[in-house]
Protein backbone atom coordinates (compact mmCIF):
# COMPACT_ATOMS: atom_id res chain seq x y z
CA UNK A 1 5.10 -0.17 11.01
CA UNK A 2 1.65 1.07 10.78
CA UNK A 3 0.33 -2.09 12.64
CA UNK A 4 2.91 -1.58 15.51
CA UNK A 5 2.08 1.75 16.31
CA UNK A 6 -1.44 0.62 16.57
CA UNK A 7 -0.81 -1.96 18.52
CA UNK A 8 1.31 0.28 21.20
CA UNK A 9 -1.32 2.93 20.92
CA UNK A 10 -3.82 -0.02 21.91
CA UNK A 11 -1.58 -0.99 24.53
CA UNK A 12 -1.25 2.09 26.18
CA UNK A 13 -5.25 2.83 26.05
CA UNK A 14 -5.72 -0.37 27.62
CA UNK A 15 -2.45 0.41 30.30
CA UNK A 16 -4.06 3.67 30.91
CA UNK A 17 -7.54 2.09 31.21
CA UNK A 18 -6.39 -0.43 33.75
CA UNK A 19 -4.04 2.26 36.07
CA UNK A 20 -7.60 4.19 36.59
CA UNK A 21 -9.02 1.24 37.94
CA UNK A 22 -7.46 0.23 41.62
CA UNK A 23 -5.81 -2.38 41.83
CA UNK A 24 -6.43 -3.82 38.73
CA UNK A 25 -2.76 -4.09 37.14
CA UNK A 26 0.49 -3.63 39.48
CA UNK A 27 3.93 -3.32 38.52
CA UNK A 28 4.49 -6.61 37.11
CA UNK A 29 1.06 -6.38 35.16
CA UNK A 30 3.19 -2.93 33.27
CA UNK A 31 6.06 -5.35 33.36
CA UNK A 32 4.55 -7.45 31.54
CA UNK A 33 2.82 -5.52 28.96
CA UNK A 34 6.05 -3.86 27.64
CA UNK A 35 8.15 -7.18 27.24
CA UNK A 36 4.74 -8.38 25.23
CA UNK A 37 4.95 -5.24 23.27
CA UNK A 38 8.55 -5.67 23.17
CA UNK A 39 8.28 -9.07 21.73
CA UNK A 40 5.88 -8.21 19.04
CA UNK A 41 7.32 -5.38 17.65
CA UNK A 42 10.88 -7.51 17.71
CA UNK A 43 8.59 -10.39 15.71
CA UNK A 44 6.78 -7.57 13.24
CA UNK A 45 10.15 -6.14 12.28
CA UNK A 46 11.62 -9.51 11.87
CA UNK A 47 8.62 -10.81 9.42
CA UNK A 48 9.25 -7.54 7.60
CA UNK A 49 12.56 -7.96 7.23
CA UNK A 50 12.21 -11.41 5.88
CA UNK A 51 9.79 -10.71 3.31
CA UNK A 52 12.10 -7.67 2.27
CA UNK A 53 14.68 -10.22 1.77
CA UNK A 54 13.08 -12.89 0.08
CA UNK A 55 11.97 -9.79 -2.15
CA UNK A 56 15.17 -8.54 -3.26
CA UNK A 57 16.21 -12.08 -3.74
CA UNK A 58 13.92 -13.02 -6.17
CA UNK A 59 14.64 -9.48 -8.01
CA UNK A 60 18.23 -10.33 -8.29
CA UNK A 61 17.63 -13.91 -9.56
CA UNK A 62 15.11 -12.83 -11.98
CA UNK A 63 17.59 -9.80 -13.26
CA UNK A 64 20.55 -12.66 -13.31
CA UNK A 65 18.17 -14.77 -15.40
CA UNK A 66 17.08 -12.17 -17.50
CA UNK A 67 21.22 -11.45 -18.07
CA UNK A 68 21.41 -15.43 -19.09
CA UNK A 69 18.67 -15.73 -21.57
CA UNK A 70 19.58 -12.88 -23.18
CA UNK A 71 23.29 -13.79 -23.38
CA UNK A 72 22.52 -16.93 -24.94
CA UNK A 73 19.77 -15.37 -27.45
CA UNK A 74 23.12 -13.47 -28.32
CA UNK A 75 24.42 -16.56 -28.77
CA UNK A 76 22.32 -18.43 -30.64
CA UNK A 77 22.07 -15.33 -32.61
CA UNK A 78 25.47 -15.66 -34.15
CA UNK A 79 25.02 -19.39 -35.03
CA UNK A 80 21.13 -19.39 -36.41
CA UNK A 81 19.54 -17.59 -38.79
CA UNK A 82 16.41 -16.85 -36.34
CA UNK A 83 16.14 -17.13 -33.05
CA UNK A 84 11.94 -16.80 -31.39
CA UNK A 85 11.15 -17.71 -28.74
CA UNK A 86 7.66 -19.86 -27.84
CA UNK A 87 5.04 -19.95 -25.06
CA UNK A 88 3.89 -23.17 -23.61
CA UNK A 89 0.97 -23.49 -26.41
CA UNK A 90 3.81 -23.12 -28.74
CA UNK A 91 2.76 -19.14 -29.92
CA UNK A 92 5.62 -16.87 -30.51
CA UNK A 93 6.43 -14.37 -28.06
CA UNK A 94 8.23 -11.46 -27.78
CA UNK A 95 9.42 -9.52 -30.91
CA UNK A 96 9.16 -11.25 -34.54
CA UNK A 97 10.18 -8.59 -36.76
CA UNK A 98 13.23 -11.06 -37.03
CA UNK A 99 11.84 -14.30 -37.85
CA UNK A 100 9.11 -11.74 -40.54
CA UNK A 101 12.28 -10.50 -41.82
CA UNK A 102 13.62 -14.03 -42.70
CA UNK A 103 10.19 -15.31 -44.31
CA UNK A 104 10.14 -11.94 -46.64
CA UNK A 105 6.79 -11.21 -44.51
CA UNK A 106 5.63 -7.90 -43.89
CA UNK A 107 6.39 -7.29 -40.07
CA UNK A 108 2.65 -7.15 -39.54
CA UNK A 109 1.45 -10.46 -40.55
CA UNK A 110 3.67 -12.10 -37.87
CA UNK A 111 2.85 -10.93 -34.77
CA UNK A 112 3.27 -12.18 -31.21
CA UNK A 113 0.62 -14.84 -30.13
CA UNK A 114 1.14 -16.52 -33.60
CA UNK A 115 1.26 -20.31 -33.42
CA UNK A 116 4.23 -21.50 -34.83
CA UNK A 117 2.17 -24.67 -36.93
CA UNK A 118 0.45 -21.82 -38.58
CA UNK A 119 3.61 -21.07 -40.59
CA UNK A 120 4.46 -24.79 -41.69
CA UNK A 121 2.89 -25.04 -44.87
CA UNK A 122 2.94 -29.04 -44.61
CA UNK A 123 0.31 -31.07 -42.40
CA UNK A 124 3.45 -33.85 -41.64
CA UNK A 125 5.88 -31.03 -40.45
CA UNK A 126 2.98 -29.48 -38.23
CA UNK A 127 2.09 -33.23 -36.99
CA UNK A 128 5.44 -33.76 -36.26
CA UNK A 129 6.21 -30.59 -34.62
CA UNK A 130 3.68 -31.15 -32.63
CA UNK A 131 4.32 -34.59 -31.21
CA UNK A 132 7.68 -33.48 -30.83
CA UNK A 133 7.33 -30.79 -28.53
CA UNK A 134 4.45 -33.16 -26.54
CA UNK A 135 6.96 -35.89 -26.18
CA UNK A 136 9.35 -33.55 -24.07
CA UNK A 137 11.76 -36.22 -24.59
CA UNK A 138 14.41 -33.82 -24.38
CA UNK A 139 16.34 -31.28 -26.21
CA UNK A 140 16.93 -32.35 -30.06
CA UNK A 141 17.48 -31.07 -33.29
CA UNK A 142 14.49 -30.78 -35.40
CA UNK A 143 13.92 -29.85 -39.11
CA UNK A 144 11.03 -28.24 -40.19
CA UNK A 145 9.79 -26.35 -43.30
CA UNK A 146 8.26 -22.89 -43.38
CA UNK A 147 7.14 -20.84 -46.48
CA UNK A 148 8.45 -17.41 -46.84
CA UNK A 149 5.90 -14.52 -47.85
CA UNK A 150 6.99 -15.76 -51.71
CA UNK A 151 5.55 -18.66 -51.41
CA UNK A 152 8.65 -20.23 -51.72
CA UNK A 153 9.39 -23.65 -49.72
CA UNK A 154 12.20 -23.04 -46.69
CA UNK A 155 13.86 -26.46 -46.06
């Protein structure tokens, strides 16, 4: 809106500037000027309005998304013992008080950024976890073996 007005305020400096001078700009010179003004401020409010749009659009998918992922972490909640969830470079994100509760951890000693492979105790299960995820072959079923905080071996 800002931009408009400056552009009309140019407009009429240089309308003004030209009705001093004779014979420099008649009526169809004005004429002319406000349908280009007209037809500016018609395309400024119309860019403005579609990038409002597109705006609120995203918002609302990223809100309906944001309902979905956490309905199914609900989900998956009732059916799994722990559910994380994992960046592309395979760290935990997001709050792991949950999976620290389940190894008998100290909520400390997990903490978001943590690569998953560092809590396999056995070089095969963090090869294979590994090669799995790099495959992207799809979505599977995948056992693994962690170690809670007793040292104990987690099937």
């Amino acid at each position: 809106v800002a931009a408009c007005q400056s552009l009309y305020t140019f407009t009429l400096a240089i309308h003004l500037f030209f009705s001093q001078v004779p014979g420099m700009i008649d009526g169809r010179g004005i004429l002319f000027m406000e349908v280009a003004w007209f037809v500016v401020l018609v395309a400024c409010v119309w860019i403005l309005r579609r990038s409002v749009e597109t705006g609120i659009q995203k918002e609302m998918e990223t809100r309906k998304l944001e309902g979905e992922q956490s309905a199914l972490k609900a989900l998956l909640g009732m059916v799994c013992d722990v559910v994380m969830e994992l960046d592309p470079e395979l760290r935990l994100v997001g709050c792991t008080e949950h999976l620290a509760a389940f190894l008998l951890r100290g909520s400390t000693q997990i903490v978001e950024g943590t690569p998953l492979v560092n809590l396999m105790p056995r070089e095969a299960d963090q090869v294979h976890f590994l090669r799995t995820c790099a495959s992207r072959s799809g979505t599977k079923s995948h056992g693994f073996s962690l170690r809670d905080g007793n040292g104990t071996l987690i099937p």
